[in-house]
Structures are given as structure tokens and as C-alpha cells.
N, C-alpha and C. Protein backbone atom coordinates (compact mmCIF):
# COMPACT_ATOMS: atom_id res chain seq x y z
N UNK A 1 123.97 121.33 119.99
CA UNK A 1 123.40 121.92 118.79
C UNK A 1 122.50 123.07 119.22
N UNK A 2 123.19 124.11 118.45
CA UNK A 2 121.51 125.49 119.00
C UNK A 2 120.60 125.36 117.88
N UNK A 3 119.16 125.76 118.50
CA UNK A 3 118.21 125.80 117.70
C UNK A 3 117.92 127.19 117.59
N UNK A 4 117.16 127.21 116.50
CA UNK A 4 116.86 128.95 116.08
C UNK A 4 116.90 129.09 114.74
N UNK A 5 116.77 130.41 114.26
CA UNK A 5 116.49 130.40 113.37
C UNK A 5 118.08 131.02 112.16
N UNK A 6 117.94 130.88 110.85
CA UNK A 6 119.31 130.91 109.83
C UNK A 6 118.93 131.40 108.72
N UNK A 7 119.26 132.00 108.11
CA UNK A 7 119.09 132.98 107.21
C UNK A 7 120.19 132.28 106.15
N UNK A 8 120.01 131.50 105.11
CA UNK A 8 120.56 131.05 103.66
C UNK A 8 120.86 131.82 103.21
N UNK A 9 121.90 131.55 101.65
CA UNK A 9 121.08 131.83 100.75
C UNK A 9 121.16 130.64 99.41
N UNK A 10 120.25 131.04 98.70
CA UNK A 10 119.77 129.95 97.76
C UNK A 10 120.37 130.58 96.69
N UNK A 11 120.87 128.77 95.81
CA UNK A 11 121.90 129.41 94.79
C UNK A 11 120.98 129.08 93.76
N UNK A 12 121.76 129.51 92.55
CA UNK A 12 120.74 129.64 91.36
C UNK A 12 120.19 128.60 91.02
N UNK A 13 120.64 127.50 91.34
CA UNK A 13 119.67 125.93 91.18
C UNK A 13 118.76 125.72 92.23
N UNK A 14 118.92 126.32 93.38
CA UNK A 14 117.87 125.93 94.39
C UNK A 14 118.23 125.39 95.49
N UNK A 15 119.38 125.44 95.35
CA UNK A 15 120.58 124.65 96.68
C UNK A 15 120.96 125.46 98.08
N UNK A 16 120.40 125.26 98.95
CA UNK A 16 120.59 125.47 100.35
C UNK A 16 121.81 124.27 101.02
N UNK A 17 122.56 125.06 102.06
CA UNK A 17 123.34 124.17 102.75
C UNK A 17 122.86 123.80 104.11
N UNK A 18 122.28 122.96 104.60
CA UNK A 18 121.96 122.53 105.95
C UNK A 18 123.21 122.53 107.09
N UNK A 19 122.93 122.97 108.09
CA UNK A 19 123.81 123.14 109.11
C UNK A 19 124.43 122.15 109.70
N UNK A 20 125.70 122.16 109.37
CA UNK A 20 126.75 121.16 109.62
C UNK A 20 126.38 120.59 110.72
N UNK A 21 125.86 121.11 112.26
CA UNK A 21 125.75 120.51 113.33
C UNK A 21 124.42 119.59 113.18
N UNK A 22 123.65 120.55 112.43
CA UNK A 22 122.32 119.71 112.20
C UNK A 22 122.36 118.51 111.74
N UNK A 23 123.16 118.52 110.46
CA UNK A 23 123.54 117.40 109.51
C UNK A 23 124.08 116.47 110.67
N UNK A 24 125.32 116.24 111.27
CA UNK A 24 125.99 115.22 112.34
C UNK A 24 124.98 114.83 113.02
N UNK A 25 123.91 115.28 114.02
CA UNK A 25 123.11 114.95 115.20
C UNK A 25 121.87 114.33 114.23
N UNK A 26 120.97 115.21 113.41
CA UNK A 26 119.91 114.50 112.47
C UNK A 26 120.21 113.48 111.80
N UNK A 27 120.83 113.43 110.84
CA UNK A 27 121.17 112.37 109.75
C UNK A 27 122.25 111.38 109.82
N UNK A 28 123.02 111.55 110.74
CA UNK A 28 124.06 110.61 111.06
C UNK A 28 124.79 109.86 109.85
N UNK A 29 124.59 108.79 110.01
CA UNK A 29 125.11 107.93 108.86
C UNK A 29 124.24 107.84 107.47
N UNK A 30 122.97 108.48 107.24
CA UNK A 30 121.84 108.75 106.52
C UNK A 30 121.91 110.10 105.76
N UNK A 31 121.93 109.98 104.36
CA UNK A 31 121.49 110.80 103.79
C UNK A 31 120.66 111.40 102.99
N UNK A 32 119.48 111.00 103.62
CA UNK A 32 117.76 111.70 103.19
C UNK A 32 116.73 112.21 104.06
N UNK A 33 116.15 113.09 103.21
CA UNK A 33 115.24 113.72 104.02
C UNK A 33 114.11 113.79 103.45
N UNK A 34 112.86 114.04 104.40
CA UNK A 34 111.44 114.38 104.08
C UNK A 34 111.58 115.93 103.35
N UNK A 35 111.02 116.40 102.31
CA UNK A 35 110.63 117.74 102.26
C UNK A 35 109.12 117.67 101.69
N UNK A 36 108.55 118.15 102.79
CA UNK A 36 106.69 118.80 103.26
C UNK A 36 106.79 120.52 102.54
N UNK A 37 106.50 119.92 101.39
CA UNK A 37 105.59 121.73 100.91
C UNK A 37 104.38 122.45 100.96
N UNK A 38 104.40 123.06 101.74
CA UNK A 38 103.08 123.66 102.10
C UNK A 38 103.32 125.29 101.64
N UNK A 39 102.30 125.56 101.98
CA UNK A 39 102.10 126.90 100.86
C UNK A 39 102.86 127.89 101.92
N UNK A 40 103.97 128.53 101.49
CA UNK A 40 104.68 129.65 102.40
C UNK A 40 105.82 128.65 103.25
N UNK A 41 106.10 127.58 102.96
CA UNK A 41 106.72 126.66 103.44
C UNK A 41 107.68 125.46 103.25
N UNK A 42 108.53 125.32 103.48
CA UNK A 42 109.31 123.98 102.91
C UNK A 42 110.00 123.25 104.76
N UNK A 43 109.58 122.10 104.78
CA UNK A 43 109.71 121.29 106.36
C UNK A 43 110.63 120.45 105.63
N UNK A 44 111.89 120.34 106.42
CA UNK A 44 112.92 119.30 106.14
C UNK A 44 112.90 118.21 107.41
N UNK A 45 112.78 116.96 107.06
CA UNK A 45 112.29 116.42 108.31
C UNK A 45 113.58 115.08 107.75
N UNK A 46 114.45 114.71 108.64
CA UNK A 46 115.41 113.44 108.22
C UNK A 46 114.64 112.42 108.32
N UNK A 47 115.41 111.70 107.58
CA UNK A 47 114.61 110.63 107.72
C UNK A 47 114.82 109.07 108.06
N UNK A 48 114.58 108.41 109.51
CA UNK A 48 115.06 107.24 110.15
C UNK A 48 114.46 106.35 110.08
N UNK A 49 115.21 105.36 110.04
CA UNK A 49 114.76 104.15 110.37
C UNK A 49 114.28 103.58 111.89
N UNK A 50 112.72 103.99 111.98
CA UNK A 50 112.01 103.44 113.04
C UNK A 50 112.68 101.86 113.84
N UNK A 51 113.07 102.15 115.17
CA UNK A 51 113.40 100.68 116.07
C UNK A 51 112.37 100.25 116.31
N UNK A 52 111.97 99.40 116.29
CA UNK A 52 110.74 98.34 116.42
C UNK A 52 110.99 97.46 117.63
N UNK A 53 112.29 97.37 117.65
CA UNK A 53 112.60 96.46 119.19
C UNK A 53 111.92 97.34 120.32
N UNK A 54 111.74 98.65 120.01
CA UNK A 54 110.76 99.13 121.06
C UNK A 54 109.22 98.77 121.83
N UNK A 55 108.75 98.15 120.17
CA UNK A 55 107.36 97.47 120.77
C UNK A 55 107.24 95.99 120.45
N UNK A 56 108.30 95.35 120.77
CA UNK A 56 108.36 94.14 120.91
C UNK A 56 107.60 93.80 121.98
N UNK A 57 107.91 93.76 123.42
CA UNK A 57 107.28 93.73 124.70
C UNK A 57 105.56 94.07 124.73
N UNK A 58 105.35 94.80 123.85
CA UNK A 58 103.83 95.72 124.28
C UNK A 58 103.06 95.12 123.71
N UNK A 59 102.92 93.52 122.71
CA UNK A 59 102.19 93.59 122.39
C UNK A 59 101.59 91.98 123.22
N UNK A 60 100.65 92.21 123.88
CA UNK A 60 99.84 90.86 124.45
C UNK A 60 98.90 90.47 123.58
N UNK A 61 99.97 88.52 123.30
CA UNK A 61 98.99 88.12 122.78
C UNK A 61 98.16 87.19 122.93
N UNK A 62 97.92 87.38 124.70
CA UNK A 62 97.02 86.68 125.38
C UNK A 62 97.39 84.96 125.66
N UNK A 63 98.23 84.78 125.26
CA UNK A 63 99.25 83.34 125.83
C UNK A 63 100.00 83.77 126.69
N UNK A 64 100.92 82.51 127.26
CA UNK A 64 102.04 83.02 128.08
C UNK A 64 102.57 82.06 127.85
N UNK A 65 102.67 81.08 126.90
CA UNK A 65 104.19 80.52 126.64
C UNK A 65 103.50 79.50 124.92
N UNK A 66 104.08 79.65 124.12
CA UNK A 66 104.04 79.14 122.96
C UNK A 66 104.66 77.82 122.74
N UNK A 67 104.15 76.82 122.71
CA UNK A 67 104.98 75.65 122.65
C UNK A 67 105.29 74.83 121.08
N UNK A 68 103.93 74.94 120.12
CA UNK A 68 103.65 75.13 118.73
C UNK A 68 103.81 76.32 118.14
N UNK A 69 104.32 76.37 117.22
CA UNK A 69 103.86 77.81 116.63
C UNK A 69 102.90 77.48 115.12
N UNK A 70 102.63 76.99 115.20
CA UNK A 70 101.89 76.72 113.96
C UNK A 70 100.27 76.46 114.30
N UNK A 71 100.44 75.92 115.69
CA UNK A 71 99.45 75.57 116.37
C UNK A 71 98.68 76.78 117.02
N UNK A 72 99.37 77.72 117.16
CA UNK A 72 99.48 79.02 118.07
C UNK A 72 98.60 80.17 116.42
N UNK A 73 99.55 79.99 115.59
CA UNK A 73 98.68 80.96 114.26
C UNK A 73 97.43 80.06 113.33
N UNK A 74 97.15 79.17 113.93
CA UNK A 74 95.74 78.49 113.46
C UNK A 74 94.84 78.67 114.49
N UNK A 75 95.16 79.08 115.66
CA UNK A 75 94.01 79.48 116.64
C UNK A 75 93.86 81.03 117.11
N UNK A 76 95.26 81.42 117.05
CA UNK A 76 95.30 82.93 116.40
C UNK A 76 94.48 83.31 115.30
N UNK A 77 94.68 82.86 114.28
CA UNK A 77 94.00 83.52 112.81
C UNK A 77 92.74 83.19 113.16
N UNK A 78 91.65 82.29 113.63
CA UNK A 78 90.60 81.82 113.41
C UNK A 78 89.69 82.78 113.81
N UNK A 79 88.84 82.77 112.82
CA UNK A 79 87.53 83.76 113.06
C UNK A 79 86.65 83.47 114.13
N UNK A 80 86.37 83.90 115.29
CA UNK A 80 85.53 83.51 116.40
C UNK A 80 84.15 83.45 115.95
């Protein structure tokens, strides 16, 4: 995909066509996007569904092996 800049044009409703390559690599199987209006500006940002299996691992929660779990979120939750 090249990046850079594209010159539209906008049809009488307001309709721009996003760049076919853009569209395949950004949005994939998704079809929505962020649009950020700022003054002199319009940001099209796609929009994904965050993986979370990413911070599975990162979070220590100061155990190292859970044998209750019920037992584990009553001494978890408790106010020190």
C-alpha cells in the first residue's frame, strides 16, 4: 500500500471514495470508521476490534496458582 497524499472529488451528497488498497489492508472484513472533525479537518480512522489476548499475561495478580476461585475474589475484593 503507498501512503501519500489523493486528491477526491466530492459528489453532491458528500460522498468520497476511499482507496481500494486502503479499504483491503484497513478495514478488512469491517465496515466502519471513526470520523474526527476538527476545524480544517476530517480524520478517517477504521475501526477494530481491540485483541485483548494481548494483555492476558501482563496482568499480576500477586498469586501463583488459584485453587478456589471464589475464595481467590473474596480476598481479592476485600478492602485492606
Amino acid at each position: 500500500m503507498d501512503y501519500g497524499v489523493e486528491i477526491k472529488k466530492v459528489d453532491k451528497q458528500g460522498r468520497i471514495i476511499l482507496p481500494s488498497d486502503w479499504r483491503k489492508e484497513e478495514l478488512k472484513d469491517n465496515d466502519e470508521v471513526f470520523i474526527i472533525k476538527e476545524k480544517g479537518v476530517l480524520k478517517i480512522i477504521p475501526k477494530k476490534k481491540p485483541d485483548l489476548t494481548k494483555y492476558f499475561d501482563s496482568v499480576d495478580l500477586g498469586v501463583d496458582f488459584i485453587e478456589e476461585w471464589e475464595e481467590f475474589e473474596r480476598e481479592f475484593h476485600e478492602i485492606p
